[in-house]
C-alpha atoms as a PDB file:
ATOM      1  CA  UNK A   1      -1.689 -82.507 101.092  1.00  0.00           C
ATOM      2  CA  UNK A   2      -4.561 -84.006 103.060  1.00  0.00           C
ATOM      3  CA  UNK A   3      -5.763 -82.614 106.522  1.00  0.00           C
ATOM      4  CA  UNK A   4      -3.376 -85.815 108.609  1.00  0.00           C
ATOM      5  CA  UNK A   5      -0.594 -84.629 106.576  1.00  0.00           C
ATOM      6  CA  UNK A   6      -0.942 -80.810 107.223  1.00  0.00           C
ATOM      7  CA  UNK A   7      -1.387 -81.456 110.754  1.00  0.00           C
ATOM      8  CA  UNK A   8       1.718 -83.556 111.256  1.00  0.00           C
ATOM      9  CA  UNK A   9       3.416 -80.948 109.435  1.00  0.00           C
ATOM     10  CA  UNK A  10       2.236 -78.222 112.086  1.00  0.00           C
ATOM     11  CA  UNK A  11       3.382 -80.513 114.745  1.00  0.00           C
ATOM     12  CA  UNK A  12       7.057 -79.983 113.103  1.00  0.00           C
ATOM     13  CA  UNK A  13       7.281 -76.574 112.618  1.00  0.00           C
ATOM     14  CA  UNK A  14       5.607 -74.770 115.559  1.00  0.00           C
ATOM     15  CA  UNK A  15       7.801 -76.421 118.227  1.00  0.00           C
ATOM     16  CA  UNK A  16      10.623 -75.214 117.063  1.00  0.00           C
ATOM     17  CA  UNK A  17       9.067 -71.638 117.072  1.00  0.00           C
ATOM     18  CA  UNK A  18       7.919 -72.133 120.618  1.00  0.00           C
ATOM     19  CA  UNK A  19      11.757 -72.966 121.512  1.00  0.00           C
ATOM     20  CA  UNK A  20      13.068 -69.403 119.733  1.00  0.00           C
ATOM     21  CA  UNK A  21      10.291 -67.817 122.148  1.00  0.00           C
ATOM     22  CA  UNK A  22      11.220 -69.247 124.570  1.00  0.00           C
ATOM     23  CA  UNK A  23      14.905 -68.806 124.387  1.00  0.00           C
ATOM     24  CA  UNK A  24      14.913 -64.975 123.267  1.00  0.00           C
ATOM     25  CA  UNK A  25      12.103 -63.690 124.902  1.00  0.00           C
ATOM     26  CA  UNK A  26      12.332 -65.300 128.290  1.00  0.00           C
ATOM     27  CA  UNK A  27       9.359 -66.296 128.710  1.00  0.00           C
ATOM     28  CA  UNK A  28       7.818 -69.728 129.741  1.00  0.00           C
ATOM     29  CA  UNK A  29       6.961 -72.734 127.117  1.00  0.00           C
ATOM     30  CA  UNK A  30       3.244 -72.036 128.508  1.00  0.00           C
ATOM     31  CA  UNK A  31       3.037 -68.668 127.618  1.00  0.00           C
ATOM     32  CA  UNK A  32       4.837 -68.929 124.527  1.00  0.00           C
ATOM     33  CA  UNK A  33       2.507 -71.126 123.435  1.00  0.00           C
ATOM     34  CA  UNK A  34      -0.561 -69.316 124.369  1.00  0.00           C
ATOM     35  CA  UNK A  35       1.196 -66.116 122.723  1.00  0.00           C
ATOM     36  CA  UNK A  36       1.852 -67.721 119.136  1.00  0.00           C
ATOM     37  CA  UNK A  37      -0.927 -69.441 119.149  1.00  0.00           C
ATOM     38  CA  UNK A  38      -3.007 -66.596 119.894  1.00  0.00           C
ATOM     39  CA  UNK A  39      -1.101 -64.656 116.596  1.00  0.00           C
ATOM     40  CA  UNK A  40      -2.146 -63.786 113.135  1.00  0.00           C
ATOM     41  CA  UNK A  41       0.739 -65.416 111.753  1.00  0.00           C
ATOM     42  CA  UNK A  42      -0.396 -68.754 113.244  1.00  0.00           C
ATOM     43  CA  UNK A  43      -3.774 -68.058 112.525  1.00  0.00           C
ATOM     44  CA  UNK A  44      -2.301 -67.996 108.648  1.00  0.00           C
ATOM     45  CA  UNK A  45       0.657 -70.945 109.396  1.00  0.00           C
ATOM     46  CA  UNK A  46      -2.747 -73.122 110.234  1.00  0.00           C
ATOM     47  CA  UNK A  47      -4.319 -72.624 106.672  1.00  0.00           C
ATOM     48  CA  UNK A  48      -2.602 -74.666 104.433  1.00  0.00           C
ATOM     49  CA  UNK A  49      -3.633 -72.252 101.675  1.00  0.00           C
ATOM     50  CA  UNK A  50      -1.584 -69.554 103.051  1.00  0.00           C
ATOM     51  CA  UNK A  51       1.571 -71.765 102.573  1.00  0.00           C
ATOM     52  CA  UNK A  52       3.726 -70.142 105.043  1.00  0.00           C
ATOM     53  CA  UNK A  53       4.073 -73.601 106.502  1.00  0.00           C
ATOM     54  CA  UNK A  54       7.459 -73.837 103.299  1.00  0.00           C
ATOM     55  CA  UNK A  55       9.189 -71.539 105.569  1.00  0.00           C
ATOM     56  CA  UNK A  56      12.084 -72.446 107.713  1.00  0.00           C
ATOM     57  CA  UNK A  57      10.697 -72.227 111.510  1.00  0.00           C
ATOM     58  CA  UNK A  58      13.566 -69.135 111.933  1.00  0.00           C
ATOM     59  CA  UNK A  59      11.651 -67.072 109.461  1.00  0.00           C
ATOM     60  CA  UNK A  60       8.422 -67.800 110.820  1.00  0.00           C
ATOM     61  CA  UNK A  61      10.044 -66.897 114.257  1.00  0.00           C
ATOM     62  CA  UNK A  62      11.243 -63.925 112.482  1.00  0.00           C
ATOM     63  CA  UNK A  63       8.139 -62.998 110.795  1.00  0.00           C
ATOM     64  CA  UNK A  64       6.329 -63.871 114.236  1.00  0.00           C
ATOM     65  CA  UNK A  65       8.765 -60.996 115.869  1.00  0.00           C
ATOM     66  CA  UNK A  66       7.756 -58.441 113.714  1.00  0.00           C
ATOM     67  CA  UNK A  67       4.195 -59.057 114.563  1.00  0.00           C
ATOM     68  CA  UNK A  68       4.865 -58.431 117.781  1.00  0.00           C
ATOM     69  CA  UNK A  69       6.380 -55.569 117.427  1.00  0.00           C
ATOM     70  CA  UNK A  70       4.834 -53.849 114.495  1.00  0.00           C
ATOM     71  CA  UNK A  71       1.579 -55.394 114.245  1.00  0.00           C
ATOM     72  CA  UNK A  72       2.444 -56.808 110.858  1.00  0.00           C
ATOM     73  CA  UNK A  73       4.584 -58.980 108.978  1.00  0.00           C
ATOM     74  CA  UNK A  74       6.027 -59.564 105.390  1.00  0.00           C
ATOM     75  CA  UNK A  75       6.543 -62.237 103.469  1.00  0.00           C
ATOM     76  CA  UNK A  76      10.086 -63.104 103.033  1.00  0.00           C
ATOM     77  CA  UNK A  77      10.897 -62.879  99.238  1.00  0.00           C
ATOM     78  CA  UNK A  78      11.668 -66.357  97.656  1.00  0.00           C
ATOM     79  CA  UNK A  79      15.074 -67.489  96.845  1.00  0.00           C
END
């Protein structure tokens, strides 16, 4: 996947991420935003390498949760 591709493919997944913030932690799209994008989990979701971008954006939310409340995350086993 080229660099145009990977992009477009963030600009899928993350916005439904930013909605589940939004929605569950009541908090506003700006600081949602800031607050993801400001995570180690995005900071992985951005390298296309790291290929968390094949999970579903409810895992990632998921996975994005536990950061926040742990520190850490784990990858979800494969199906």
């Amino acid at each position: 996947m080229n660099e145009d591709q990977f992009s477009a493919m963030l600009a899928v997944i993350v916005p439904p991420i930013i909605e589940q913030i939004t929605k569950n932690s009541n908090v506003d799209v700006d600081k949602a935003i800031a607050s993801f994008y400001r995570s180690r989990l995005y900071q992985e979701l951005s390298d296309e390498k790291s290929k968390l971008w094949h999970y579903s954006a409810l895992t990632l939310y998921t996975m994005y949760q536990d950061e926040l409340l742990t520190g850490s995350y784990d990858y979800p086993e494969e199906a």
